[in-house]
C-alpha atoms as a PDB file:
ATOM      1  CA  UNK A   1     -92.683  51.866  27.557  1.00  0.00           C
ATOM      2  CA  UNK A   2     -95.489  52.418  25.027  1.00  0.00           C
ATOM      3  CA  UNK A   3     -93.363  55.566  23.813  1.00  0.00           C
ATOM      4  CA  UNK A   4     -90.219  52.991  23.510  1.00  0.00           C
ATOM      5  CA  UNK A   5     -91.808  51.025  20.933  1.00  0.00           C
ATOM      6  CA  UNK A   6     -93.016  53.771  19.139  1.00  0.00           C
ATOM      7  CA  UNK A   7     -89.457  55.034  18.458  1.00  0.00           C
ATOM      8  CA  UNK A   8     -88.295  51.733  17.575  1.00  0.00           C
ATOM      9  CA  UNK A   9     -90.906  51.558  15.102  1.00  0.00           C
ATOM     10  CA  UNK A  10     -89.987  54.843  13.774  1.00  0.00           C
ATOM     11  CA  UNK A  11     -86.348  53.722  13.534  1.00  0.00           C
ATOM     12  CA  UNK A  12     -87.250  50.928  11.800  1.00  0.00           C
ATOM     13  CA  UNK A  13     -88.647  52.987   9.316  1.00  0.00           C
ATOM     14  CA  UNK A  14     -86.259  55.350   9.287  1.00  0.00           C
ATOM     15  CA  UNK A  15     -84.116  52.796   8.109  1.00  0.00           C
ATOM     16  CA  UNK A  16     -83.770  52.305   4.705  1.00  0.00           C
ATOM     17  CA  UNK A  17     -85.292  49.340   3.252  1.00  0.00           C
ATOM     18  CA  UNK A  18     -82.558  46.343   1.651  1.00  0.00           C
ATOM     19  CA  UNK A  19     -82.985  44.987  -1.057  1.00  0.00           C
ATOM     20  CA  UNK A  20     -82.080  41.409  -0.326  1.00  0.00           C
ATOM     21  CA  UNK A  21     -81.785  40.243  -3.936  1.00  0.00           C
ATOM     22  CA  UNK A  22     -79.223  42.657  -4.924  1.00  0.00           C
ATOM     23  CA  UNK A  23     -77.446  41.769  -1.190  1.00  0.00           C
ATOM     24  CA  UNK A  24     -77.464  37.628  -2.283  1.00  0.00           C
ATOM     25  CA  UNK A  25     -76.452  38.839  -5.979  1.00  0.00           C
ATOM     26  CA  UNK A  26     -73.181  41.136  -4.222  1.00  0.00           C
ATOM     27  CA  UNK A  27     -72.421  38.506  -1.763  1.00  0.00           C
ATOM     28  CA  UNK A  28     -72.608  35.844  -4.874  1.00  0.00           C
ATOM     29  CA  UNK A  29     -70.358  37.364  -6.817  1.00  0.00           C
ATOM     30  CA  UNK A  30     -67.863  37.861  -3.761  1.00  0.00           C
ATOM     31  CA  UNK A  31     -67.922  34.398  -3.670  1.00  0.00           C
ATOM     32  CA  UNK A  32     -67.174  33.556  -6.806  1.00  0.00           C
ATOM     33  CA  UNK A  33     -64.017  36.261  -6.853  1.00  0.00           C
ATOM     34  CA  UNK A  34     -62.772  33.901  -3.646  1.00  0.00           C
ATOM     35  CA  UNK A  35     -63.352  30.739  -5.243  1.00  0.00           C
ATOM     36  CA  UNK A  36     -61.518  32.032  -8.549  1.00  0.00           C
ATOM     37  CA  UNK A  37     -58.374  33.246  -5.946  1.00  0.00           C
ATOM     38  CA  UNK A  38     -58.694  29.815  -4.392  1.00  0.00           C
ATOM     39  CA  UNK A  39     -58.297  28.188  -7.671  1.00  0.00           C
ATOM     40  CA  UNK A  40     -55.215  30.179  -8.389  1.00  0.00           C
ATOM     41  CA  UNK A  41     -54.108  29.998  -5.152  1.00  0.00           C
ATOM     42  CA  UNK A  42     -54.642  25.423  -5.541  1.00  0.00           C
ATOM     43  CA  UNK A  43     -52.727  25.757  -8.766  1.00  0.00           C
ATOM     44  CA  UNK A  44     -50.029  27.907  -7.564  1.00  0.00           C
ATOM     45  CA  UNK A  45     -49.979  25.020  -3.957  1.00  0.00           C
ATOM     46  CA  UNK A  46     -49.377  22.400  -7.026  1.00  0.00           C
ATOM     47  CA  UNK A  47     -46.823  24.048  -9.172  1.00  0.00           C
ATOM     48  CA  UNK A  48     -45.164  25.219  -6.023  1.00  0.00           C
ATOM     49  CA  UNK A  49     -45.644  21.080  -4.770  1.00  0.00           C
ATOM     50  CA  UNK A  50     -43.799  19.724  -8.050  1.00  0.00           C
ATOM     51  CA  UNK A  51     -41.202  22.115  -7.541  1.00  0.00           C
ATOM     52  CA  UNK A  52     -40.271  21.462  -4.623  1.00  0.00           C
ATOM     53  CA  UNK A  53     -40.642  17.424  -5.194  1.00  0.00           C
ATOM     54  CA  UNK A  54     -38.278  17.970  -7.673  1.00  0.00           C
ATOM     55  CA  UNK A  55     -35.802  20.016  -5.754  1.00  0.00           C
ATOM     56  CA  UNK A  56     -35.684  17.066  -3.589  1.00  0.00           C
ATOM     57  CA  UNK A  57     -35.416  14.547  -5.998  1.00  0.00           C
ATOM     58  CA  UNK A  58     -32.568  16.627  -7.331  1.00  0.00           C
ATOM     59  CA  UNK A  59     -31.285  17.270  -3.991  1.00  0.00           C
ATOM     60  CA  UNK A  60     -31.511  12.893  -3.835  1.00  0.00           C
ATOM     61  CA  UNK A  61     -29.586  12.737  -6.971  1.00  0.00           C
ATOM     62  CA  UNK A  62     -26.879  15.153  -5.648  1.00  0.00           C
ATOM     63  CA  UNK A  63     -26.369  13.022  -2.591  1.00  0.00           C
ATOM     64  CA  UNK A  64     -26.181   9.454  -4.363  1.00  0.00           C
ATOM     65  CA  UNK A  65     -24.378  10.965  -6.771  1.00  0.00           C
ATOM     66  CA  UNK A  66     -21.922  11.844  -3.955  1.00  0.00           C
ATOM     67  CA  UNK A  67     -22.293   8.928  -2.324  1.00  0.00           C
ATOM     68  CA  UNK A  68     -21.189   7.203  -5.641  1.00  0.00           C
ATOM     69  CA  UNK A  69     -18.152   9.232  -5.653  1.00  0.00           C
ATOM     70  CA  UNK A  70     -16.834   8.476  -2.196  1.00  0.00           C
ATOM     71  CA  UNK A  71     -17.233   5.307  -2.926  1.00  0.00           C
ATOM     72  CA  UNK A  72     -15.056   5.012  -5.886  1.00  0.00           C
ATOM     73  CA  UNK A  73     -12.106   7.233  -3.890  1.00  0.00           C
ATOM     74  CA  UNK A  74     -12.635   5.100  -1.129  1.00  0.00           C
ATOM     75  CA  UNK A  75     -11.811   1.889  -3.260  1.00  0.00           C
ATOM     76  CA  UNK A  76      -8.698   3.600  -5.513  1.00  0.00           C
ATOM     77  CA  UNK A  77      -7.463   4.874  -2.122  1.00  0.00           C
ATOM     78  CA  UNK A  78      -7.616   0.911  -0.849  1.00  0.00           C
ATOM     79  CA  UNK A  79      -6.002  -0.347  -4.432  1.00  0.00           C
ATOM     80  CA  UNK A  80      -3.158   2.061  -3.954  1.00  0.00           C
ATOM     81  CA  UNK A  81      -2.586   1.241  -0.662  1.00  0.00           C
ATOM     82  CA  UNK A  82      -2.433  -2.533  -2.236  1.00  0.00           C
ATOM     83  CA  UNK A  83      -0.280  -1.410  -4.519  1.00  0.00           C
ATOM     84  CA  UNK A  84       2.274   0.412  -2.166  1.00  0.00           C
ATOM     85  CA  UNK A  85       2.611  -2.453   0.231  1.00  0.00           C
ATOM     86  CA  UNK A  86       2.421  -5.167  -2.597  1.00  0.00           C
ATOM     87  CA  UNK A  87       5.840  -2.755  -4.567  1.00  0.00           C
ATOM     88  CA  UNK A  88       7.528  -2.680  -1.105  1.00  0.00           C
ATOM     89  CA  UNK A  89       7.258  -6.374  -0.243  1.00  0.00           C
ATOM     90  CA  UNK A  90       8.430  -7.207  -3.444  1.00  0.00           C
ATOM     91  CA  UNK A  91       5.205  -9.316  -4.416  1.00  0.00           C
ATOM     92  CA  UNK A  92       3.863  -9.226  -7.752  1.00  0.00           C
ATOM     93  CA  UNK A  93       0.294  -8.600  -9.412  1.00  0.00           C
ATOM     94  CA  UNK A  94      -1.123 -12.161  -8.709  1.00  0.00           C
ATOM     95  CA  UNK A  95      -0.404 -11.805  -4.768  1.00  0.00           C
ATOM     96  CA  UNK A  96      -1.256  -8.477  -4.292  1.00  0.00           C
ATOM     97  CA  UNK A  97      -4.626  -9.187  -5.665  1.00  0.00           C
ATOM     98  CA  UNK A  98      -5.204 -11.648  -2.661  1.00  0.00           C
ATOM     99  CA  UNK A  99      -3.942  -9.122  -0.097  1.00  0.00           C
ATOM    100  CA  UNK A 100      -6.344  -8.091   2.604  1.00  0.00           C
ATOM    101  CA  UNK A 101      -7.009  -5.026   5.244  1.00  0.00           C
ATOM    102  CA  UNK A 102      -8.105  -1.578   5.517  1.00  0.00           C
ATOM    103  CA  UNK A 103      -5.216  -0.390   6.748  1.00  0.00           C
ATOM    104  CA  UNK A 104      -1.464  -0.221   5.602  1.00  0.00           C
ATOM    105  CA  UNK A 105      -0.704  -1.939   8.090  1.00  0.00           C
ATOM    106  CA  UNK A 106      -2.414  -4.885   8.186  1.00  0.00           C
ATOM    107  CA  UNK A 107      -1.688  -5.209   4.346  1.00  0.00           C
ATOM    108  CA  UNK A 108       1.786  -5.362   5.482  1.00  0.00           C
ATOM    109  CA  UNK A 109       0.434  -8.375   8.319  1.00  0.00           C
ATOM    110  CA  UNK A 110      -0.750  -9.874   5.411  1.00  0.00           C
ATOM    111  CA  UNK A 111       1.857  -9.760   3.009  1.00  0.00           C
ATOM    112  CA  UNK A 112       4.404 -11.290   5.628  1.00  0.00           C
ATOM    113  CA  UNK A 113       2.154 -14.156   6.018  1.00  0.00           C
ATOM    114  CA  UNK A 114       1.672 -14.722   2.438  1.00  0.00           C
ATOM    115  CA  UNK A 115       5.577 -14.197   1.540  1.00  0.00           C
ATOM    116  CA  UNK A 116       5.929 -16.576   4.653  1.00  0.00           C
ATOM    117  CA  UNK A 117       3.293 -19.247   3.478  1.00  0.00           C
ATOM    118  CA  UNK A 118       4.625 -19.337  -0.274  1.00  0.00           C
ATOM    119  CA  UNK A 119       8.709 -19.098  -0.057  1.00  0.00           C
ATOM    120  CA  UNK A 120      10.473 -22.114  -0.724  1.00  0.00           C
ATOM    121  CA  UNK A 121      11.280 -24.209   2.460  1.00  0.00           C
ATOM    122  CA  UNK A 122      14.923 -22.878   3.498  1.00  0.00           C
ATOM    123  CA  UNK A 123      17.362 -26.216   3.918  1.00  0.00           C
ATOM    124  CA  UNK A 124      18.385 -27.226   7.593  1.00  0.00           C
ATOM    125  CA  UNK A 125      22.205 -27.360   6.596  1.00  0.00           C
ATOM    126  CA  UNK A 126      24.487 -27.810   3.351  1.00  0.00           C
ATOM    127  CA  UNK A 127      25.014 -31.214   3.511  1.00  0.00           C
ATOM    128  CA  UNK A 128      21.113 -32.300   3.507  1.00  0.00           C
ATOM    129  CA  UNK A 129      21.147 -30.792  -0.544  1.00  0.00           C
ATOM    130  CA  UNK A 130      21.880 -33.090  -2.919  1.00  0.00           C
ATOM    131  CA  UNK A 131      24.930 -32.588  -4.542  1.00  0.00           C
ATOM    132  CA  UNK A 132      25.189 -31.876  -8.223  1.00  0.00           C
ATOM    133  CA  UNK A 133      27.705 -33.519 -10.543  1.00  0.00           C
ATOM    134  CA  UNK A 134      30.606 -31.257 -10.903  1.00  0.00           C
ATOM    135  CA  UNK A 135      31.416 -30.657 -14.513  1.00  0.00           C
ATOM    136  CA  UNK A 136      34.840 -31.241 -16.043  1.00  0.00           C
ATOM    137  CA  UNK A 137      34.819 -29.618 -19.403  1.00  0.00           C
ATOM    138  CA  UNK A 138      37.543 -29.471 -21.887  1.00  0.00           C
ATOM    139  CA  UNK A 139      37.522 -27.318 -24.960  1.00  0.00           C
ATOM    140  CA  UNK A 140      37.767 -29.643 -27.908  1.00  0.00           C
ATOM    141  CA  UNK A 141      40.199 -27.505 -30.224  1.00  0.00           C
ATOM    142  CA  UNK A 142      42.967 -27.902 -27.585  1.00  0.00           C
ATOM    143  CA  UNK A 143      44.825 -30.981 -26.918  1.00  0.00           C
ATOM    144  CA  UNK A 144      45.236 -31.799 -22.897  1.00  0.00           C
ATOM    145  CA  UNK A 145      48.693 -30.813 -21.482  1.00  0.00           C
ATOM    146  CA  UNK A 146      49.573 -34.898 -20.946  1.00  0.00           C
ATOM    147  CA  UNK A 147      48.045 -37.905 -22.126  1.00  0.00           C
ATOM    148  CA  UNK A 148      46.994 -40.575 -19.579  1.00  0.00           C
ATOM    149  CA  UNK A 149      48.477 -43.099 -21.408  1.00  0.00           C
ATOM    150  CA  UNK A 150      50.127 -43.288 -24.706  1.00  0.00           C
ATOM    151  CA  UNK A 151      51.195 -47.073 -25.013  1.00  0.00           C
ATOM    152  CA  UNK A 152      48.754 -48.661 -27.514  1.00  0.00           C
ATOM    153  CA  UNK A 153      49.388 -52.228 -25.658  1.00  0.00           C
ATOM    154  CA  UNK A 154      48.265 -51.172 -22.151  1.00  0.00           C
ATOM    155  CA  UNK A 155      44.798 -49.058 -24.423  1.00  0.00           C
ATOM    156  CA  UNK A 156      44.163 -52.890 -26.146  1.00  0.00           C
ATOM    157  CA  UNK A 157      44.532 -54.451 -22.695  1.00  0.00           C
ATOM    158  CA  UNK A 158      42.506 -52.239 -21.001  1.00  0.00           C
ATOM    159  CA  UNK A 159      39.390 -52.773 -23.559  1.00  0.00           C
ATOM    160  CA  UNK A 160      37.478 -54.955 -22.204  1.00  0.00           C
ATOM    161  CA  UNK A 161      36.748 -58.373 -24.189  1.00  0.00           C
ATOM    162  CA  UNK A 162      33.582 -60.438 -24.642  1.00  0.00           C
ATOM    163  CA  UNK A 163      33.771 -64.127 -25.130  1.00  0.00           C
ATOM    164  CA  UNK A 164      31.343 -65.454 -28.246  1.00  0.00           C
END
């Protein structure tokens, strides 16, 4: 055993002898190569951060902007549809405004129950109307065919006479 620890004090000095300043001075500047790649690498982690924030913020704007447009086909599609029924049903601007329903359909429901609500009340027979005064016109540059009467006696008597 005593010869063991002779050789491992021979291999100990055997061994070269570090210098362990110049080892905290190599492993020092190591360090500060890392921390300058870190820093790079943080910067490059933000740049690569904003980018991608706005990519999605773009990516946002795409979709509401998409959104925006179905929205506005959606509601011409529903104003022609208005339209169509409104033409068909023979109603004009003011009632198809007031027309309602998602489907043709039941904007055609609707239109029969507005044309139904708003016509004129249909009469129960001829005779409840009230009669209008038949006109008898004669054109005044043409003398009637015969005179009711001609005798200037029976015109005085039929005047009729007020007593003062």
């Amino acid at each position: 055993m005593a010869d063991d620890e002779l050789t491992s004090d021979e291999s100990e000095a055997d061994q070269p002898v570090r210098d362990w300043e110049a080892e905290a001075t190599k492993w020092k500047a190591l360090a500060r190569k890392h921390e300058k790649a870190a820093e790079e690498n943080a910067d490059a982690a933000r740049r690569l951060a904003d980018i991608e924030e706005s990519g999605e913020s773009e990516q946002e704007r795409f979709a509401e902007a998409r959104q925006a447009a179905e929205d506005r086909a959606h509601g011409a599609e529903r104003e022609a549809s208005r339209l169509r029924v409104a033409l068909r049903k023979g109603l004009n601007e003011a009632q198809a405004k007031r027309l309602v329903g998602d489907t043709e359909e039941e904007l055609e429901t609707d239109a029969d129950e507005l044309l139904a609500t708003f016509a004129p009340a249909q009469p129960e027979s001829d005779t409840d109307l009230p009669s209008r005064p038949r006109e008898r016109l004669r054109p005044g540059a043409r003398r009637a065919a015969t005179p009711d009467e001609t005798d200037p006696e029976k015109l005085a008597e039929a005047i009729p006479r007020s007593a003062f």
